[in-house]
C-alpha atoms as a PDB file:
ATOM      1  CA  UNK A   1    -135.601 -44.928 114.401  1.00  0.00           C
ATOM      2  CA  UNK A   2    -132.694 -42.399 114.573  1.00  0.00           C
ATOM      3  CA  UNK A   3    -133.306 -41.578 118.188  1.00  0.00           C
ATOM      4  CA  UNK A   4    -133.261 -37.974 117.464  1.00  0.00           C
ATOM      5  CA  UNK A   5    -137.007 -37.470 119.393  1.00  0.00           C
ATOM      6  CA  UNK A   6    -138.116 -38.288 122.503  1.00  0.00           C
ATOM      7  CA  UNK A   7    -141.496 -38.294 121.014  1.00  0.00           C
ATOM      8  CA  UNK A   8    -143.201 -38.423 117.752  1.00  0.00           C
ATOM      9  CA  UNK A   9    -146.744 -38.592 117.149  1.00  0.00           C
ATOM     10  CA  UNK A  10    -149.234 -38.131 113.812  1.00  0.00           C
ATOM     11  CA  UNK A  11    -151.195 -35.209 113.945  1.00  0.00           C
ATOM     12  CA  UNK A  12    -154.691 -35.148 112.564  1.00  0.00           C
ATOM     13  CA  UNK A  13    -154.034 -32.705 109.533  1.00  0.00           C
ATOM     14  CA  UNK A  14    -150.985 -34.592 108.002  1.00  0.00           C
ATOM     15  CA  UNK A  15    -148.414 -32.919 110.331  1.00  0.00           C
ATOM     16  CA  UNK A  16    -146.200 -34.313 112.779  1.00  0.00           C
ATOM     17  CA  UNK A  17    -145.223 -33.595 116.344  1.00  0.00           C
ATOM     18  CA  UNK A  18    -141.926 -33.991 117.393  1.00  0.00           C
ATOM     19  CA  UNK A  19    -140.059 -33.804 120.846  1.00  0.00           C
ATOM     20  CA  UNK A  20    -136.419 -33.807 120.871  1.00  0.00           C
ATOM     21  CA  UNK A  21    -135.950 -33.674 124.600  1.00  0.00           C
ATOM     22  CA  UNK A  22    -138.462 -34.353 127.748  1.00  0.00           C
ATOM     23  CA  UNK A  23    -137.437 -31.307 129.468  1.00  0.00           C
ATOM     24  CA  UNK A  24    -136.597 -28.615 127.448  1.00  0.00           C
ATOM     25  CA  UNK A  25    -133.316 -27.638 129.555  1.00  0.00           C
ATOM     26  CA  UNK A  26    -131.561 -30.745 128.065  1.00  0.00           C
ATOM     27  CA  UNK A  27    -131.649 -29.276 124.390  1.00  0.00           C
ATOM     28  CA  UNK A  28    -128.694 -28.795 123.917  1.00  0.00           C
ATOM     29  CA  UNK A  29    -125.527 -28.738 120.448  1.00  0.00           C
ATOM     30  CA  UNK A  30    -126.353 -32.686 120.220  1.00  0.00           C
ATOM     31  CA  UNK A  31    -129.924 -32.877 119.626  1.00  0.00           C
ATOM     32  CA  UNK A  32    -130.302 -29.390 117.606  1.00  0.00           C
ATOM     33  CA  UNK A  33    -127.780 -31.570 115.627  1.00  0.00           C
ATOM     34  CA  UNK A  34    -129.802 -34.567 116.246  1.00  0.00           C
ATOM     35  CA  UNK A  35    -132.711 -33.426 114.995  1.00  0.00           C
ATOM     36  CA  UNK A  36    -131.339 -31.493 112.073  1.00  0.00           C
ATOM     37  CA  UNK A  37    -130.057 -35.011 110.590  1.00  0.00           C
ATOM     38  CA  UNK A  38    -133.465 -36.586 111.010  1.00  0.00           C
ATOM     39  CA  UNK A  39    -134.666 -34.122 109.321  1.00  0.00           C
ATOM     40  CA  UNK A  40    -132.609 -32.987 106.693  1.00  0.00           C
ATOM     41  CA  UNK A  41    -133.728 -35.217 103.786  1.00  0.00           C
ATOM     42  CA  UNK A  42    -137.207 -33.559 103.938  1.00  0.00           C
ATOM     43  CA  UNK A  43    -136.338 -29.461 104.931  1.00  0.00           C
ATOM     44  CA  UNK A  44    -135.868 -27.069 102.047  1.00  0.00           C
ATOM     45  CA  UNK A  45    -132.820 -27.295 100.164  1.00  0.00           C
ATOM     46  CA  UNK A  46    -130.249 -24.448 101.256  1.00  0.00           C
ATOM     47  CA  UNK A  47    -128.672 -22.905 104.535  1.00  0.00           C
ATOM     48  CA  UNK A  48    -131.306 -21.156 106.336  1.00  0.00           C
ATOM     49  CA  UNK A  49    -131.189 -17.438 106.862  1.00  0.00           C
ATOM     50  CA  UNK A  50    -129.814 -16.204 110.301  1.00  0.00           C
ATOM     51  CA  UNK A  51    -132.813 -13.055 110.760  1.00  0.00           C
ATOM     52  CA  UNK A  52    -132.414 -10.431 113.784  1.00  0.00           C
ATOM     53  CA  UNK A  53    -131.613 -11.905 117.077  1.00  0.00           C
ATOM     54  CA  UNK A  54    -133.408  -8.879 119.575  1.00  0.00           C
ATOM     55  CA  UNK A  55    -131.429  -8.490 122.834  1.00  0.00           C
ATOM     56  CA  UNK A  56    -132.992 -10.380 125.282  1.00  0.00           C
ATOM     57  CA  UNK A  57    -134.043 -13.122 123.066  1.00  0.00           C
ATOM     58  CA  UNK A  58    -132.552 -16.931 123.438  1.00  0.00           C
ATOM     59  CA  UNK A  59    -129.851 -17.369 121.101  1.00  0.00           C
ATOM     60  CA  UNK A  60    -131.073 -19.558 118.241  1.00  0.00           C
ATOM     61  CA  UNK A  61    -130.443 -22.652 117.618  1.00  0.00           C
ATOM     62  CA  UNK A  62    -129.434 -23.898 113.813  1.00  0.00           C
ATOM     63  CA  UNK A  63    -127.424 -25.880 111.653  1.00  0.00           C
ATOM     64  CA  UNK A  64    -125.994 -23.741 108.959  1.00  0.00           C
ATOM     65  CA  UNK A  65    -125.337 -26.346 106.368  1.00  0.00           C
ATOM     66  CA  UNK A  66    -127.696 -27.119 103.564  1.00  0.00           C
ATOM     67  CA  UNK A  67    -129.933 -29.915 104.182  1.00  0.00           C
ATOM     68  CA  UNK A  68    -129.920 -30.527 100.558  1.00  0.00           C
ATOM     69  CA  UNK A  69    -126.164 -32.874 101.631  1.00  0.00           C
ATOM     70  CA  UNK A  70    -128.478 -35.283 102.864  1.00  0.00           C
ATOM     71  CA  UNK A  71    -130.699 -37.234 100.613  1.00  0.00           C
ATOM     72  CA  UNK A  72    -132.966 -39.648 100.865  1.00  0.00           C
ATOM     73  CA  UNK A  73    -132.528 -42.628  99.155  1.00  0.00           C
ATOM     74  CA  UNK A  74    -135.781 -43.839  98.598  1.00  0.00           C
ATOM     75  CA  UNK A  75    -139.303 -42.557  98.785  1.00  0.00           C
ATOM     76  CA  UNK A  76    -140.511 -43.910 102.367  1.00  0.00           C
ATOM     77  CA  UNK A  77    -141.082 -41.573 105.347  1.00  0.00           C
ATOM     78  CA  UNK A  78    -138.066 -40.449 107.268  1.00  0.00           C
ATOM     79  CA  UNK A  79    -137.570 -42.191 109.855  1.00  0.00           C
ATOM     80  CA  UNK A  80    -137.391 -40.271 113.532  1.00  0.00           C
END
């Protein structure tokens, strides 16, 4: 476990659910960087795309580096 979630559960359909931080106020530079490592080896290779931030809107959080950096060595579920 990387310790990047809080929570982690299987979903029904395949998917899974993933909670970074019990309250939401805590989410903070460290686990939007948390999480992006855990994650990494199995997101879409390539930076994402910063779209329109509308005033008023939270600023969004993302790693602009391409998760591609990070491989996975092996074929076994990531680890969260």
């Amino acid at each position: 476990m990387t310790g990047a979630f809080t929570e982690v559960a299987a979903l029904a359909q395949g998917g899974v659910w993933l909670l970074a931080t019990d309250d939401w106020r805590d989410y903070g530079p460290a686990q939007v960087e948390a999480a992006f490592h855990a994650l990494a080896p199995v997101l879409r290779p390539g930076p994402p795309t910063p779209g329109l931030l509308r005033p008023g809107q939270p600023p969004r959080r993302l790693i602009y580096t391409d998760a591609a950096e990070f491989t996975r060595t092996d074929d076994r579920t990531p680890e969260f």
